[in-house]
Protein backbone atom coordinates (compact mmCIF):
# COMPACT_ATOMS: atom_id res chain seq x y z
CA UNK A 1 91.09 131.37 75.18
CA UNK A 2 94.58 132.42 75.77
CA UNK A 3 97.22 130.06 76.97
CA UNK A 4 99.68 131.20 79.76
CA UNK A 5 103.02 129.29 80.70
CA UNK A 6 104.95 130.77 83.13
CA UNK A 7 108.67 129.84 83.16
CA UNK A 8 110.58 129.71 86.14
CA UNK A 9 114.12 129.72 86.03
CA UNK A 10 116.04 127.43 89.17
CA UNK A 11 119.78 127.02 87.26
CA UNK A 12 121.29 129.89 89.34
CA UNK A 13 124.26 128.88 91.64
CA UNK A 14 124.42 131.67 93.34
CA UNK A 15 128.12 132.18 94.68
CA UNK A 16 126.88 135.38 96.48
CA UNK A 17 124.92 132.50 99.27
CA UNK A 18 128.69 131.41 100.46
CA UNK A 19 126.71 128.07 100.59
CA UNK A 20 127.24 124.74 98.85
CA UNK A 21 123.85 124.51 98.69
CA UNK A 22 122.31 126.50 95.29
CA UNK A 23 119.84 129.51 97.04
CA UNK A 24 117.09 128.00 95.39
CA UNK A 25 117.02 124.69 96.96
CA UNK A 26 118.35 126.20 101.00
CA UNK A 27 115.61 125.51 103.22
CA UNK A 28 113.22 128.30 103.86
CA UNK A 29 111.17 127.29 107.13
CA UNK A 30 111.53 124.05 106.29
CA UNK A 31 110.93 123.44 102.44
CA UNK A 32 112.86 124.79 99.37
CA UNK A 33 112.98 128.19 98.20
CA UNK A 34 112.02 126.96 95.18
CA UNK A 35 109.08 125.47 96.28
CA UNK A 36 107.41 128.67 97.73
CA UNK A 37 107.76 130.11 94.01
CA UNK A 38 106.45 127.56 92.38
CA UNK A 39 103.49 127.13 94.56
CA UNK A 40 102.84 130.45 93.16
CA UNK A 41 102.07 130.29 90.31
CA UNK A 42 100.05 126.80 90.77
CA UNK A 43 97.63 129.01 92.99
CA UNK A 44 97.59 131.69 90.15
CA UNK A 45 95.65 131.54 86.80
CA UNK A 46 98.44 130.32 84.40
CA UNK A 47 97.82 127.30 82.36
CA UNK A 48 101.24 125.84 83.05
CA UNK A 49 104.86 125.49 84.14
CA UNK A 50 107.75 124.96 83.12
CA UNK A 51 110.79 124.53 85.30
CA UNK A 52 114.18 125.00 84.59
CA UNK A 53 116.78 123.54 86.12
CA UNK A 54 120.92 123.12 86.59
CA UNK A 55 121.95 120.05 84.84
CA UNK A 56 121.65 116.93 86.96
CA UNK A 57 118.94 118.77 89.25
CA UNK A 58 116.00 117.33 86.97
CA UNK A 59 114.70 114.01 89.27
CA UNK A 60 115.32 115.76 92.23
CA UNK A 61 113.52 118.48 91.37
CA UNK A 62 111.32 115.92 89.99
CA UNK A 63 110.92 114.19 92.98
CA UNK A 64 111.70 115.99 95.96
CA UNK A 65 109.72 119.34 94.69
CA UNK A 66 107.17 118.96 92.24
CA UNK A 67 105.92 115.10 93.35
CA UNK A 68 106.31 115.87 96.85
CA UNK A 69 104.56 119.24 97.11
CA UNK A 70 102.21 117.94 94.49
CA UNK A 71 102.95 121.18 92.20
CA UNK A 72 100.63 119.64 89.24
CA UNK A 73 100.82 122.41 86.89
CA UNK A 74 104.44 122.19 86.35
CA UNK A 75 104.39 119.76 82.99
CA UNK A 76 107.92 119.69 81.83
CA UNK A 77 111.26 120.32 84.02
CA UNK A 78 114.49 120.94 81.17
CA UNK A 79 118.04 121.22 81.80
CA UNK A 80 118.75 125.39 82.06
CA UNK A 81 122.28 126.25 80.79
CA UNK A 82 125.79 127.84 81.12
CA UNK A 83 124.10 131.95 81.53
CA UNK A 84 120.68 132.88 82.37
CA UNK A 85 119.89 133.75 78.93
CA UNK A 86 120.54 130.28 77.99
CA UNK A 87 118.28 128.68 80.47
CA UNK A 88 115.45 131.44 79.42
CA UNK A 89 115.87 129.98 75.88
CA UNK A 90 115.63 126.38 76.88
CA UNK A 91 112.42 126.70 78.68
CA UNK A 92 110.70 129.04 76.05
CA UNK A 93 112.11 126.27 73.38
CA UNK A 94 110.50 123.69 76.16
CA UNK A 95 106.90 125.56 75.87
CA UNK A 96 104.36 124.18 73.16
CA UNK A 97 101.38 125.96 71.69
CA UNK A 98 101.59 128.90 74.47
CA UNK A 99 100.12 132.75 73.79
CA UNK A 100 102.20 134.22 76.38
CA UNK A 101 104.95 133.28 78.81
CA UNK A 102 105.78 134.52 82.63
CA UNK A 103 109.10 134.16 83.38
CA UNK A 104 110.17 134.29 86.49
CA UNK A 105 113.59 133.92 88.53
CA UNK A 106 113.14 130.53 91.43
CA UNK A 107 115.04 132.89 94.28
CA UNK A 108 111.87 135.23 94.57
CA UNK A 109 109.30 133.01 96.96
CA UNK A 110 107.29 135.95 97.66
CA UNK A 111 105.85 136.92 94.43
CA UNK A 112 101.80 138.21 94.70
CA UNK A 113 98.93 136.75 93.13
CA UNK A 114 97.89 140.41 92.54
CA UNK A 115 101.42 140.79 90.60
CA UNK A 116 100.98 137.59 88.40
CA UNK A 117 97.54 138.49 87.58
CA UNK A 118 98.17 142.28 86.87
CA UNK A 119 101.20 141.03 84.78
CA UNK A 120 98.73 138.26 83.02
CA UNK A 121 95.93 141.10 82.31
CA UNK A 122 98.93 143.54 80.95
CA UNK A 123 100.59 141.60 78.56
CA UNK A 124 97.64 141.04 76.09
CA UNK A 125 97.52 144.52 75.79
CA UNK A 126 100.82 145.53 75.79
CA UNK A 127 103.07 142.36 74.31
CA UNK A 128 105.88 142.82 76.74
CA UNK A 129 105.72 144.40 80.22
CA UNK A 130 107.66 143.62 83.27
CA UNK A 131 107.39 144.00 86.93
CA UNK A 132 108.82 146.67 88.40
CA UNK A 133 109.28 149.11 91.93
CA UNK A 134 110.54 152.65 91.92
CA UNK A 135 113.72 152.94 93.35
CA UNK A 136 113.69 154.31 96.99
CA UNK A 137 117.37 155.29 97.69
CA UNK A 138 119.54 158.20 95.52
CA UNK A 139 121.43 156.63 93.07
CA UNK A 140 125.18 157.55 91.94
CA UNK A 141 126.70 156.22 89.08
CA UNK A 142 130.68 156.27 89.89
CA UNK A 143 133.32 155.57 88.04
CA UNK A 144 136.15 153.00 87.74
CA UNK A 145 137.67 154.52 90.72
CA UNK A 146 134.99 155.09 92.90
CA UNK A 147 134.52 158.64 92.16
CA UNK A 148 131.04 160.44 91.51
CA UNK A 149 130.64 161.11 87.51
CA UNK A 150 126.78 161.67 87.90
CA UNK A 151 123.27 161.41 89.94
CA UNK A 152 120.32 160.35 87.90
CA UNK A 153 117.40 161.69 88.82
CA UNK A 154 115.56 159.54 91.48
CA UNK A 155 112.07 159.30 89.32
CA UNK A 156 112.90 158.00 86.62
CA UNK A 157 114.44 155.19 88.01
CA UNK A 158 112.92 151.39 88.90
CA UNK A 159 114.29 148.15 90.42
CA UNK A 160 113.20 145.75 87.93
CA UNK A 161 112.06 142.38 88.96
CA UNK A 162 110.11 139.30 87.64
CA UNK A 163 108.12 138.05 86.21
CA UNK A 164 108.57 139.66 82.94
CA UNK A 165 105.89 138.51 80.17
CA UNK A 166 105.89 138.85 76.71
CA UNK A 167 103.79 137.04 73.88
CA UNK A 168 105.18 134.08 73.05
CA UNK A 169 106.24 134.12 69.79
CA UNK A 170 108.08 137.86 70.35
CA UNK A 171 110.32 136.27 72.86
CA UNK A 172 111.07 133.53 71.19
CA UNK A 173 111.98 135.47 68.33
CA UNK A 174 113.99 137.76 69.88
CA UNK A 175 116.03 135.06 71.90
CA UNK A 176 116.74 133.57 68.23
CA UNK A 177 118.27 136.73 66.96
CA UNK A 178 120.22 137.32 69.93
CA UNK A 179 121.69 134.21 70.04
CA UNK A 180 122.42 133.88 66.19
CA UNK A 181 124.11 137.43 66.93
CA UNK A 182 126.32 136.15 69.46
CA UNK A 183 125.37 138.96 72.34
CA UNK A 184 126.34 137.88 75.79
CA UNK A 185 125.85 141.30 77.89
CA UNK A 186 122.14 140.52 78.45
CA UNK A 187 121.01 140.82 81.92
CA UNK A 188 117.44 140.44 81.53
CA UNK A 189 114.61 139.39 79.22
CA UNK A 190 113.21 142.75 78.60
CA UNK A 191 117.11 143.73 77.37
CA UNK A 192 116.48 141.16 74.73
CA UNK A 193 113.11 142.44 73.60
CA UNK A 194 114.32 146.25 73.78
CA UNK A 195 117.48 145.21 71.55
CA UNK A 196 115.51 143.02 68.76
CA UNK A 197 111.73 143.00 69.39
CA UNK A 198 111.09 146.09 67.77
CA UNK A 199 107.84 146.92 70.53
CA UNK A 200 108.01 149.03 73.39
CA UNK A 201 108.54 147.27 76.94
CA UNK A 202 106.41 148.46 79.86
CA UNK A 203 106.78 148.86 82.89
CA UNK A 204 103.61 147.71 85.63
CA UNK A 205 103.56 147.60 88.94
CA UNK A 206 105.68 144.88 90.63
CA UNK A 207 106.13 144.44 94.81
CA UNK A 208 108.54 145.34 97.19
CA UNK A 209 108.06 142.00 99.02
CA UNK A 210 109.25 140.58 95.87
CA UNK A 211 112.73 140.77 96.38
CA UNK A 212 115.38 137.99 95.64
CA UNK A 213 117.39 135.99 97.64
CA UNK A 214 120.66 136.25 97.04
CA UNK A 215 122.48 136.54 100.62
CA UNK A 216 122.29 135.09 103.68
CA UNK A 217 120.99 138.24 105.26
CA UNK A 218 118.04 137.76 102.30
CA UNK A 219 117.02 134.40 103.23
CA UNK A 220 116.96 135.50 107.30
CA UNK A 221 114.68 138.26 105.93
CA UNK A 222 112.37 135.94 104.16
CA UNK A 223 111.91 133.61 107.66
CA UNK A 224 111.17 136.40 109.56
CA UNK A 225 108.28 137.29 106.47
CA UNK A 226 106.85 133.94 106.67
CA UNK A 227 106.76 134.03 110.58
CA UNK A 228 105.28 137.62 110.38
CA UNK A 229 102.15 136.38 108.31
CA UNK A 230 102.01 133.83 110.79
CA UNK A 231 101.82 135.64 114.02
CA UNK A 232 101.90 132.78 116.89
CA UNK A 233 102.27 129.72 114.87
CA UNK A 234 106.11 129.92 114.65
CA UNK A 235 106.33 128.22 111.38
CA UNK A 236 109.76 128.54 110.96
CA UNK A 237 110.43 127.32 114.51
């Protein structure tokens, strides 16, 4: 039977928050960001989880998250690094004797069970796919000054989000190239796969509740969510 690790990635400082506090770890009704994610995926069908986090983060993740919340499947927390890319490659270098890998950025609590699965059922056919919403809103791309050089048409275009899955060892092999190449524009895994996989990357249906939160106005969005599917019970109150 296949194995399944999803990684999730909570390294991000995100300067965007105007907080001290890293997104990932503000309180969200009470309890981390991070912890809604990774709660997740132990309610989903993966085998296992790996966290990833900034360096010195690793007991209190340790203890204040996974312990505390008793989040069993996560078996190994690693120190993430400088970029994104390097955090990706320290948890996929963290996973051992996995088919396929979910990974998944910490600042998106509200991922589905319907998404993970879909994603899970997906990638055995397909060796890379991603999660992913069509965009909503006309898009211009402008130039340095700010004026109009085109309009892309609308339907062709998605928001990409996580998790993005691949098999294992095509990840891993692409993250090895990239990095012996030296490439530092990457701004997603499925960039990394497109550039030195050699396999098409798919798109599959992702969730427009599964946004990330990266601004204040984000995280007052998410309360009002978790209050909403709690109509009465004021659990962020």
């Amino acid at each position: 039977m296949a194995k399944y690790t999803a990684i999730v990635l909570s390294a991000g400082k995100g300067s965007r928050m105007g907080s001290s506090v890293h997104k990932q770890y503000l309180l969200l009704c009470g309890r981390p960001v991070i912890y809604y994610t990774l709660k997740a995926f132990e309610e989903s069908p993966v085998d296992e989880i790996v966290l990833v986090t900034g360096e010195g983060e690793e007991e209190y993740c340790r203890k204040e998250i996974v312990e505390k919340y008793k989040l069993h499947k996560v078996t190994k927390i690693v120190k993430g690094g400088k970029e994104r890319y390097h955090s990706v490659f320290q948890g996929l270098s963290a996973c051992e004797h996995t088919d396929y890998v979910l990974i998944h950025d910490g600042a998106r609590p509200f991922i589905e069970q319907e998404v993970i699965r879909h994603t899970m059922d997906e990638v055995q056919k397909k060796h890379a796919c991603i999660a992913a919403v069509p965009v909503k809103d006309t898009i211009k791309k402008v130039d340095e000054n700010g004026k109009v050089e085109d309009t892309p048409p609308r339907k062709s275009l998605y928001m990409v989000q996580t998790p993005q899955a691949f098999s294992y060892s095509l990840i891993y092999d692409s993250y090895q190239k990239m990095i012996a190449d030296g490439r530092e524009d990457v701004t997603d895994d499925a960039m990394v796969v497109e550039a030195y996989g050699k396999v098409p990357v798919y798109v599959i249906d992702g969730s427009y509740r599964n946004f990330k939160i990266t601004t204040p106005e984000d995280l007052e969005m998410a309360e009002f969510m978790l209050n909403a599917g709690n109509p009465g019970k004021g659990v962020c109150s």
